[in-house]
C-alpha atoms as a PDB file:
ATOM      1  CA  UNK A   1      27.272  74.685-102.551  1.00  0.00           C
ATOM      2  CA  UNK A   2      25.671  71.833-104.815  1.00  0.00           C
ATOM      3  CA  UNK A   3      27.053  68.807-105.804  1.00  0.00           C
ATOM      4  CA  UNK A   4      26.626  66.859-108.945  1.00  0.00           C
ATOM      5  CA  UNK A   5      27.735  63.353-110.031  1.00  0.00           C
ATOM      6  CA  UNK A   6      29.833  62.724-113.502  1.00  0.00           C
ATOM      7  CA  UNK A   7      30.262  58.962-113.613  1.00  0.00           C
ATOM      8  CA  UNK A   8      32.421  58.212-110.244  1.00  0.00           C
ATOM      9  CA  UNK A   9      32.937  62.170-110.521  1.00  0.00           C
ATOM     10  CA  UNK A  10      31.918  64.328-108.320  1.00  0.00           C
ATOM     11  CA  UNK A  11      31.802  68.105-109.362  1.00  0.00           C
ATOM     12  CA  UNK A  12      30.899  71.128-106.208  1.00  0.00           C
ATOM     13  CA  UNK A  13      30.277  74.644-107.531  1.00  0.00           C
ATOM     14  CA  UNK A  14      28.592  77.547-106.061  1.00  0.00           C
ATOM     15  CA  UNK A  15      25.504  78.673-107.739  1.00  0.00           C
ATOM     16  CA  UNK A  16      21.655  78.832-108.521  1.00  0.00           C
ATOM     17  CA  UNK A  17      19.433  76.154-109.877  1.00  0.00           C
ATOM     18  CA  UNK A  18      17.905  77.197-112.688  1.00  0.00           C
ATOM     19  CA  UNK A  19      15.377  73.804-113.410  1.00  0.00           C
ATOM     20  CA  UNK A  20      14.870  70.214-112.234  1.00  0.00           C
ATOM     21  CA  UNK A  21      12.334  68.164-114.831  1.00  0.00           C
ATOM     22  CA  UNK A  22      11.466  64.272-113.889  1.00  0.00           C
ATOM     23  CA  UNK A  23      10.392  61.599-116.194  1.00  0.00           C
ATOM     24  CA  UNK A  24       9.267  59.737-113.403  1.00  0.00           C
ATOM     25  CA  UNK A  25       5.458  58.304-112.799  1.00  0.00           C
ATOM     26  CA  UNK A  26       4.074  56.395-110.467  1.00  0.00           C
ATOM     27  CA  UNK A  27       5.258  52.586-111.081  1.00  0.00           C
ATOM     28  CA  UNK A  28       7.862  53.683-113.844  1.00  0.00           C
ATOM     29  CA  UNK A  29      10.744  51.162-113.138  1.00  0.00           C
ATOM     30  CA  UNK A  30      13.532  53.532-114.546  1.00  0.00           C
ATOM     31  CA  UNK A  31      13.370  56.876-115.270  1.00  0.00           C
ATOM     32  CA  UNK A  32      15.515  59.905-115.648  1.00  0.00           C
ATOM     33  CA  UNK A  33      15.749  63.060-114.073  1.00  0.00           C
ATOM     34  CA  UNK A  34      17.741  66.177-115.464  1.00  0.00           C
ATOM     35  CA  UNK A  35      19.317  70.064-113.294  1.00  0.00           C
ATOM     36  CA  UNK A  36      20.350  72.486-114.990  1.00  0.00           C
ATOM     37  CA  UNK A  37      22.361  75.287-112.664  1.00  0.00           C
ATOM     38  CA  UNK A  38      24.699  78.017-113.537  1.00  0.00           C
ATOM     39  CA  UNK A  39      27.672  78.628-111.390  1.00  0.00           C
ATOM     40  CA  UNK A  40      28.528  82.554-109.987  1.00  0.00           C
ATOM     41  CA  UNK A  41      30.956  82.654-112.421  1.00  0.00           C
ATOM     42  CA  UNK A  42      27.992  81.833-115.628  1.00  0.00           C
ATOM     43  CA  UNK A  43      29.310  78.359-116.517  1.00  0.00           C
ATOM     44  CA  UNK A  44      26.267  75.853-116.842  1.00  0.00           C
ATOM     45  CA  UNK A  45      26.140  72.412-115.197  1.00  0.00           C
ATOM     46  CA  UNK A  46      23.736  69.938-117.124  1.00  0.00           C
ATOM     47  CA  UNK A  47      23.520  67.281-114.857  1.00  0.00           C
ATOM     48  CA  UNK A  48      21.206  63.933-115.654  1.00  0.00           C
ATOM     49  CA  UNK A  49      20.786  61.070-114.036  1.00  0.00           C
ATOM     50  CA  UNK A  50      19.004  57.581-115.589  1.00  0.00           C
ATOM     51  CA  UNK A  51      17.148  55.829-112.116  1.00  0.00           C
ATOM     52  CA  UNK A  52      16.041  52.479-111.791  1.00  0.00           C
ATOM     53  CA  UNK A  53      14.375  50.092-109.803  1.00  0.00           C
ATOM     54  CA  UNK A  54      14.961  47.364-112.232  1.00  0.00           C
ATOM     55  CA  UNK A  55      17.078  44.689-110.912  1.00  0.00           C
ATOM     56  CA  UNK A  56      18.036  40.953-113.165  1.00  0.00           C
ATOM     57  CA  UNK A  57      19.130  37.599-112.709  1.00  0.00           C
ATOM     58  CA  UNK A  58      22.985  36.343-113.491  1.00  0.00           C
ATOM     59  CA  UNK A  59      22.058  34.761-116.502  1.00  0.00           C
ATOM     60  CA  UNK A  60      20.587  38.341-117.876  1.00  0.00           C
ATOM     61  CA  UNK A  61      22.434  39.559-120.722  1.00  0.00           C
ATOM     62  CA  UNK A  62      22.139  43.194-119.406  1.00  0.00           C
ATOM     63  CA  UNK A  63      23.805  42.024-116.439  1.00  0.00           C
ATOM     64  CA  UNK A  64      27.375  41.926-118.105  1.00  0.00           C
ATOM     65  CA  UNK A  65      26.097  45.043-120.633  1.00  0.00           C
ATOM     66  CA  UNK A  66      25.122  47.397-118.036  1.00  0.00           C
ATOM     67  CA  UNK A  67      28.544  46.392-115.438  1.00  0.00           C
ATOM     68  CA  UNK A  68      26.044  45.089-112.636  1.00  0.00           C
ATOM     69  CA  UNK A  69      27.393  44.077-109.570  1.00  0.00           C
ATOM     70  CA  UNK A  70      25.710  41.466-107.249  1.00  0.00           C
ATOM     71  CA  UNK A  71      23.527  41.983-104.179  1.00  0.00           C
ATOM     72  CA  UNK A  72      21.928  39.993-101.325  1.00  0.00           C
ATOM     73  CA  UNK A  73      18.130  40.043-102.588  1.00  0.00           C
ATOM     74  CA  UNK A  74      17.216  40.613 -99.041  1.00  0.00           C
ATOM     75  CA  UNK A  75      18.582  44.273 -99.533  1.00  0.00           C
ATOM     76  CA  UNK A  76      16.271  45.331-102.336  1.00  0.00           C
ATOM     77  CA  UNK A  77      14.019  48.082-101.980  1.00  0.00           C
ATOM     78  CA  UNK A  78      10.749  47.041-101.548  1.00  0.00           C
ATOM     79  CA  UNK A  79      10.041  49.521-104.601  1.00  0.00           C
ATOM     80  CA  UNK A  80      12.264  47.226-107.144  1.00  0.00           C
ATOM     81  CA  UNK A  81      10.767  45.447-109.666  1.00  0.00           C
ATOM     82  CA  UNK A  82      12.153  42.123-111.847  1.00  0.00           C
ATOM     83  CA  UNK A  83      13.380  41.978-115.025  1.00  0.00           C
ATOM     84  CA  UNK A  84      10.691  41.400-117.722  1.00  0.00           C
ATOM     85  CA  UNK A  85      13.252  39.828-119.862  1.00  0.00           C
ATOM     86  CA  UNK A  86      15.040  37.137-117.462  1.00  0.00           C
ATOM     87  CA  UNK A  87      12.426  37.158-114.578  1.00  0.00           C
ATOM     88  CA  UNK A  88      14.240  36.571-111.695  1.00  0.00           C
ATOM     89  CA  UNK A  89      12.717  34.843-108.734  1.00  0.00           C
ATOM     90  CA  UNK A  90      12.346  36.303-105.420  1.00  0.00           C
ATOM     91  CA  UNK A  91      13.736  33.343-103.742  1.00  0.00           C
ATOM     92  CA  UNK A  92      17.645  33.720-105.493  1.00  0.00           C
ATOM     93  CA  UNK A  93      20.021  34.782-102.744  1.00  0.00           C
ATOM     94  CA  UNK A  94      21.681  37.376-105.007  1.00  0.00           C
ATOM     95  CA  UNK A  95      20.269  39.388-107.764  1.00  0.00           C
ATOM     96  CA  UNK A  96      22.254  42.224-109.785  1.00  0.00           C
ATOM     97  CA  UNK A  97      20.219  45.235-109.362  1.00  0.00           C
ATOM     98  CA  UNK A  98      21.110  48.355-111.974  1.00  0.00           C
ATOM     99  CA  UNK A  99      22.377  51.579-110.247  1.00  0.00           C
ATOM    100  CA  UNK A 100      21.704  55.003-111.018  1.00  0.00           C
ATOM    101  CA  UNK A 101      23.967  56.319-114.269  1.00  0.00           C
ATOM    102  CA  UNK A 102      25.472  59.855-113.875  1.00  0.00           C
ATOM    103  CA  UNK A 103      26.240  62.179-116.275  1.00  0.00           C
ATOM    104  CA  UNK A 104      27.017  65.877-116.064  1.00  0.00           C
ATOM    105  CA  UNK A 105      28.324  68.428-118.831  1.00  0.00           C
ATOM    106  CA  UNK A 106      29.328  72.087-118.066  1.00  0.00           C
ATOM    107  CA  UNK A 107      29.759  74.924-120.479  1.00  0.00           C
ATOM    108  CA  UNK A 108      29.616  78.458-120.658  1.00  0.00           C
ATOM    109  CA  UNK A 109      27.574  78.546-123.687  1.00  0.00           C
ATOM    110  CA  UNK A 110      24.119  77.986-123.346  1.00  0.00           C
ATOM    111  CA  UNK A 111      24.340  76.411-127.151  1.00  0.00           C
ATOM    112  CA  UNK A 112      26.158  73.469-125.871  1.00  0.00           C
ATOM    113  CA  UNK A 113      23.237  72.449-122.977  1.00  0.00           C
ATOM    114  CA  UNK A 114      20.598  72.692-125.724  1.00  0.00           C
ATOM    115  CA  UNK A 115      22.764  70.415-128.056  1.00  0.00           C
ATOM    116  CA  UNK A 116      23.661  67.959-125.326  1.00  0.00           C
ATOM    117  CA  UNK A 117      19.304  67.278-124.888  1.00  0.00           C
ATOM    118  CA  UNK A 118      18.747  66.814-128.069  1.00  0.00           C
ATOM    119  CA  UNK A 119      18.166  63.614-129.458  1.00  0.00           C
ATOM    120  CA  UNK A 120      17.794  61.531-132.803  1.00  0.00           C
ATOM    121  CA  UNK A 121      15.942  59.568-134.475  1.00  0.00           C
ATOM    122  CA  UNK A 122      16.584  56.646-137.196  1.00  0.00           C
ATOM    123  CA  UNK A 123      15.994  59.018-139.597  1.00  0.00           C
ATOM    124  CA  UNK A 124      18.638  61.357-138.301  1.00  0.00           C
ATOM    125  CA  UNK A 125      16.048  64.030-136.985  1.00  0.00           C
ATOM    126  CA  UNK A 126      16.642  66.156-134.121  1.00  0.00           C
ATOM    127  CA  UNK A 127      13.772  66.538-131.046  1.00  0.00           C
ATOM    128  CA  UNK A 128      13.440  67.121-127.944  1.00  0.00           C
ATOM    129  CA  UNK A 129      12.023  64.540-125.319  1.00  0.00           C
ATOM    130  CA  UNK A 130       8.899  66.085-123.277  1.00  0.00           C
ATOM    131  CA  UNK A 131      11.094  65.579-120.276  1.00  0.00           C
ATOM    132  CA  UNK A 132      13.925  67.909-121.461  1.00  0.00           C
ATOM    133  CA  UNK A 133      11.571  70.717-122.844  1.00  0.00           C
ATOM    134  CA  UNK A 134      10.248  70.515-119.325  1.00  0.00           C
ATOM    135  CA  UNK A 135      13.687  71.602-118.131  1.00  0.00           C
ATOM    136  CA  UNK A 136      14.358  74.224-120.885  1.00  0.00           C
ATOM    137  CA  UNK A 137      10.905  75.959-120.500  1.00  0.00           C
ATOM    138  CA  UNK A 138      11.575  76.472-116.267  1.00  0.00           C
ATOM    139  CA  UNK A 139      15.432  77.477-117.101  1.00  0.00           C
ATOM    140  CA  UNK A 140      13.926  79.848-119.860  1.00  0.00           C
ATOM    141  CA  UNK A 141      11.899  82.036-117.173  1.00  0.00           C
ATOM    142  CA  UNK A 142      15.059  82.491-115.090  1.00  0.00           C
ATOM    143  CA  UNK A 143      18.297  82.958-117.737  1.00  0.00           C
ATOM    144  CA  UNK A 144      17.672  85.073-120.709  1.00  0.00           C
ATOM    145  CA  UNK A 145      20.705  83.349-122.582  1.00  0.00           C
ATOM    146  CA  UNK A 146      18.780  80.052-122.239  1.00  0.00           C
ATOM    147  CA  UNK A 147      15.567  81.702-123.313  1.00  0.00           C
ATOM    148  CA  UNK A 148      17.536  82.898-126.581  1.00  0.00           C
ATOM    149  CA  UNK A 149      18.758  79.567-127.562  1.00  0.00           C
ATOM    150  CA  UNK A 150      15.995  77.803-126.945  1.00  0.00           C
ATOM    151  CA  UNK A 151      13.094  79.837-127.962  1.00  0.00           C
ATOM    152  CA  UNK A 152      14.869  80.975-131.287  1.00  0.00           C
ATOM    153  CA  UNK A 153      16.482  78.631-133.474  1.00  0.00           C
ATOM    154  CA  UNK A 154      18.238  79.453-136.212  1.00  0.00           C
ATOM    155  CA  UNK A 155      18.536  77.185-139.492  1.00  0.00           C
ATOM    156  CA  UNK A 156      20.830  77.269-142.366  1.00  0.00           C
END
């Protein structure tokens, strides 16, 4: 049985994992971490999750932006690291610390998990991140359907 989150969501399927891929390096203060399973029944779960161990001050504009709640600075992880932007001093009583962000999609074509790590750029050009063709190369060596549609693109 796994578990994955979708906002406040959470969705339990039974299953295989087909890839996990990290963005994560030593002292990266956020980072974001993708699995991609398939359920007995074929349906694919894309589940990502954005990390961080960034935390800001009340007067931080990402404070209000991001929905932050406040927290008693004593119950940071020793791992969390201040805001270069509003610099927050160790010796506030409450800091707003940013949570993980969870996002899941499911689909029973393979098309629509390719699509969904895409990105763009200004110009309106497609690519993949290093992180996510991480995750497609390990789920290409166990599903043949996500081996087709990744390997083989086809362009009109």
């Amino acid at each position: 049985m796994f578990e994955v989150k979708n906002g406040n969501r959470v969705l339990r399927f039974e299953g295989r994992i087909l890839a996990h891929a990290t963005s994560y390096r030593d002292n990266s203060p956020r980072w974001i971490e993708f699995d991609l399973y398939k359920t007995e029944l074929g349906t694919y779960v894309l589940s990502r999750v954005g990390v961080s161990r960034v935390y800001h001050s009340s007067v931080c504009s990402l404070v209000a932006r991001y929905g932050l709640h406040e927290a008693h600075s004593a119950d940071l992880s020793y791992t969390a690291v201040a805001c270069p932007e509003c610099k927050p001093e160790l010796g506030d009583p409450f800091v707003f610390p940013e949570t993980a962000r969870y996002w899941t999609l499911t689909s029973e074509e393979p098309e629509a998990i390719l699509d969904a790590l895409y990105k763009e750029d200004h110009n309106g050009a497609r690519y993949l991140t290093k992180v996510a063709e991480r995750l497609l190369q390990t789920a290409a060596a166990h599903d043949a359907d996500i081996d087709m549609v990744y390997r083989f693109e086809y362009i009109q």
